[in-house]
Protein backbone atom coordinates (compact mmCIF):
# COMPACT_ATOMS: atom_id res chain seq x y z
CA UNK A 1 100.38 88.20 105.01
CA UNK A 2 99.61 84.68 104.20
CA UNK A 3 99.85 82.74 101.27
CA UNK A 4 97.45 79.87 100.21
CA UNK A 5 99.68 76.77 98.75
CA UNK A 6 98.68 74.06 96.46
CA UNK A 7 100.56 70.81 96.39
CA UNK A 8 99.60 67.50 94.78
CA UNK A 9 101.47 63.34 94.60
CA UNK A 10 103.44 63.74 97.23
CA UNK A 11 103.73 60.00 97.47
CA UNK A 12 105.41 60.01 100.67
CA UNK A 13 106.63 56.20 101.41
CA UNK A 14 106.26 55.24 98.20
CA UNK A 15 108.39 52.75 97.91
CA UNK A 16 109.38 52.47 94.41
CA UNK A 17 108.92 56.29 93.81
CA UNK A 18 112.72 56.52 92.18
CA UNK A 19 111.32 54.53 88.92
CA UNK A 20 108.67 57.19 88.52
CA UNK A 21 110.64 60.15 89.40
CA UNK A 22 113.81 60.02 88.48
CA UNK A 23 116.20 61.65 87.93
CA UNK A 24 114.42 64.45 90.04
CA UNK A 25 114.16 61.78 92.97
CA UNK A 26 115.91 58.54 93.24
CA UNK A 27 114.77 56.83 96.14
CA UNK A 28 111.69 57.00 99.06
CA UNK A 29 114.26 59.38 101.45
CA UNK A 30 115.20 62.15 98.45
CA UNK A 31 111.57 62.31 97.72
CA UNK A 32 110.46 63.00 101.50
CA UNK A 33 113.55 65.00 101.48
CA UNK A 34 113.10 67.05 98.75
CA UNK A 35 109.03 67.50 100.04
CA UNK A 36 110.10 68.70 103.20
CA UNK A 37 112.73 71.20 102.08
CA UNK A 38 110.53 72.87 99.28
CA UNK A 39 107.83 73.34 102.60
CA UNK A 40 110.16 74.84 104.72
CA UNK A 41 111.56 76.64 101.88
CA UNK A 42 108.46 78.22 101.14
CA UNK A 43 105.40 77.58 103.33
CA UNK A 44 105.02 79.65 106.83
CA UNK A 45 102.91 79.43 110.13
CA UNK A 46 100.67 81.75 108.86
CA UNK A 47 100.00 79.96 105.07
CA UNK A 48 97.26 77.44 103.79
CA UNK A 49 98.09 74.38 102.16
CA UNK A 50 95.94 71.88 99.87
CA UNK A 51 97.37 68.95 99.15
CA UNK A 52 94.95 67.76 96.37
CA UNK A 53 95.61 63.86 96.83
CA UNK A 54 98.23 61.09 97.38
CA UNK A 55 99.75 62.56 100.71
CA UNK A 56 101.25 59.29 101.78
CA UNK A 57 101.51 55.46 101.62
CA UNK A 58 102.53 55.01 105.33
CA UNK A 59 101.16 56.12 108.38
CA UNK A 60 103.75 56.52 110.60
CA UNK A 61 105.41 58.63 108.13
CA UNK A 62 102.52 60.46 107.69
CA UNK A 63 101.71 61.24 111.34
CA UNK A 64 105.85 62.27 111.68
CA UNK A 65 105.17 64.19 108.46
CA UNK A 66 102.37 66.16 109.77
CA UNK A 67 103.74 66.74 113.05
CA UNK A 68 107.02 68.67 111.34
CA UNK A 69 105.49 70.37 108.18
CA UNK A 70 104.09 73.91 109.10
CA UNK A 71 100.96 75.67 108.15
CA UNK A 72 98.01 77.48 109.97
CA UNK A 73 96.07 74.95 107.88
CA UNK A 74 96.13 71.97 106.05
CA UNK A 75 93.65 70.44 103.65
CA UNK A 76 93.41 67.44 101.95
CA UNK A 77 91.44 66.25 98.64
CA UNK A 78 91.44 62.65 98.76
CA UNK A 79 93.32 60.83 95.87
CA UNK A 80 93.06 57.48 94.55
CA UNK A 81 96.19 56.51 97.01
CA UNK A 82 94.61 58.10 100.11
CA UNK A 83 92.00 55.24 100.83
CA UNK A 84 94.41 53.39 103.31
CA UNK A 85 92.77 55.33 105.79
CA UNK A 86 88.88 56.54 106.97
CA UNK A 87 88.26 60.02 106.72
CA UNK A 88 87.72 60.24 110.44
CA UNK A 89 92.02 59.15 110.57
CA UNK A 90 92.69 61.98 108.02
CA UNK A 91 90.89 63.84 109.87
CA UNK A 92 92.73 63.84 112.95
CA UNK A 93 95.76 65.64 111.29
CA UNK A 94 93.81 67.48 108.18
CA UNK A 95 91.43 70.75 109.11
CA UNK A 96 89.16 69.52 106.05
CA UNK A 97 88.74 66.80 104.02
CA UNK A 98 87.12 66.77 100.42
CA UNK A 99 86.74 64.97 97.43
CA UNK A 100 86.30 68.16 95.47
CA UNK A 101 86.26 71.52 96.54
CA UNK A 102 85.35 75.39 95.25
CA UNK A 103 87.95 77.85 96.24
CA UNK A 104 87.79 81.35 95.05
CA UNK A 105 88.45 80.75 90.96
CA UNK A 106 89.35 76.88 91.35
CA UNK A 107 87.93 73.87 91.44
CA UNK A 108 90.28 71.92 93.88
CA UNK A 109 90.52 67.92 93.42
CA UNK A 110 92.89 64.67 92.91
CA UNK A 111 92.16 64.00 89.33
CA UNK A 112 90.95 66.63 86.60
CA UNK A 113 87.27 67.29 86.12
CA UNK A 114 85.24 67.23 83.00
CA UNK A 115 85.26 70.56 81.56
CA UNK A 116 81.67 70.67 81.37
CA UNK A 117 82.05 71.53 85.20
CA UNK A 118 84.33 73.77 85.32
CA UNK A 119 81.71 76.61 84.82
CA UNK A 120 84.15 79.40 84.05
CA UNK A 121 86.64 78.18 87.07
CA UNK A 122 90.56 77.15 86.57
CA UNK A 123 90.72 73.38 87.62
CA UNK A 124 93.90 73.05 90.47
CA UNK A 125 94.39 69.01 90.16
CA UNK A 126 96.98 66.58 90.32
CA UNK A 127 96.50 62.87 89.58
CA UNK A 128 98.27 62.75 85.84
CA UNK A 129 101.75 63.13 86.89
CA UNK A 130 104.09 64.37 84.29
CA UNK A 131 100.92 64.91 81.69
CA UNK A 132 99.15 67.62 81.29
CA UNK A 133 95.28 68.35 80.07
CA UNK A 134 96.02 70.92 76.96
CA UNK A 135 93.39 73.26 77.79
CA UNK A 136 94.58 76.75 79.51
CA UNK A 137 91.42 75.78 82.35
CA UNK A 138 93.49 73.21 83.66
CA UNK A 139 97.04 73.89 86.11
CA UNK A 140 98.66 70.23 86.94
CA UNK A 141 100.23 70.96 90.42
CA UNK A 142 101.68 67.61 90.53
CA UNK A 143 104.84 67.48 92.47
CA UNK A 144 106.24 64.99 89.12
CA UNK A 145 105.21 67.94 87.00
CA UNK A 146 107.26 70.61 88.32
CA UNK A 147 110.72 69.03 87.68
CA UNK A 148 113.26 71.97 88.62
CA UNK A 149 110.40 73.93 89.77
CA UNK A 150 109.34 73.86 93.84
CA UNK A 151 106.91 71.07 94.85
CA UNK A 152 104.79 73.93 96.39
CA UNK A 153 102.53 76.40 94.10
CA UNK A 154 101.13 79.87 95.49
CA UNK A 155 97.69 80.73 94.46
CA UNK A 156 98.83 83.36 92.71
CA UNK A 157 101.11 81.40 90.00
CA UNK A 158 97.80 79.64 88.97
CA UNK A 159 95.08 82.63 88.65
CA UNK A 160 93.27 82.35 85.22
CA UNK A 161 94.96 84.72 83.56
CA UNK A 162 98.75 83.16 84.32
CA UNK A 163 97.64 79.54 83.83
CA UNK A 164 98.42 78.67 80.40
CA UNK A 165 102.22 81.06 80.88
CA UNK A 166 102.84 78.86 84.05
CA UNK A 167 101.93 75.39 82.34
CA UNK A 168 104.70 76.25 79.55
CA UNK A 169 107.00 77.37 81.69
CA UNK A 170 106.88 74.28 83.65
CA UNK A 171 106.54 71.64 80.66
CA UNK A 172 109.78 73.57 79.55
CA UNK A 173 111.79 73.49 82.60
């Protein structure tokens, strides 16, 4: 059986990602380190992943990235980070890219939508970091957010019904 994955602010190649993530991450290595071993930890051949924006600030990490990290497919929502490259480059490594997607229950996207749209859906986003929007229609997959927490979150820890239980447990972790 496969799982679908969500997964957001990966900031691979950042280069001064230790000033935003520490003490969960000092330096550009740990954080592509810890990435990588959360994925293999947890994501299989078979499994879906979004990553809902801010994949990476370097190409050739990025294609060595994609090349390693397993999935049956991989889809990206583009963040504010991910214009170094055209859609037709992203697409060359990503099944699908979106700005904002429907999926089941979810909206899917980089930065949280108005809740005017949400239209009775759970909004999957990333973009804020370590904040949070206090409404129980919003899950913050950020990988800052999840401090002790995997950087990888199964569609199942975010279904309506679980999403305000999961956002305390992770703002108390």
């Amino acid at each position: 059986m496969s799982n679908v994955w969500f997964c957001s602010d990966l900031h691979l190649g950042h280069k001064n990602i230790g000033k935003f993530r520490a003490p969960l991450v000092n330096s550009t290595s740990e954080n592509t380190e810890r990435i990588f071993s959360d994925w293999k930890k947890y994501v299989t051949k078979r499994d879906v992943v979004y990553i809902l924006g801010d994949f990476c600030f370097d190409r050739d990490l990025w294609e060595t990235v994609l090349d390693e990290l397993t999935a049956d497919k991989i889809y990206l929502i583009r963040g504010n980070h991910d214009d170094k490259f055209t859609t037709n480059e992203l697409l060359e490594f990503f099944n699908e890219v979106y700005g904002l997607v429907r999926y089941k229950e979810f909206w899917l996207s980089h930065a949280p939508i108005h809740s005017h749209e949400l239209r009775g859906r759970v909004n999957v986003h990333g973009h804020v970091h370590y904040h949070t929007v206090n409404d129980p229609r919003y899950f913050n997959c950020s990988t800052s957010k999840s401090r002790e927490r995997p950087s990888m979150f199964k569609r199942t820890d975010v279904t309506p019904l679980e999403a305000r239980f999961f956002r305390n447990l992770l703002t108390t972790a």
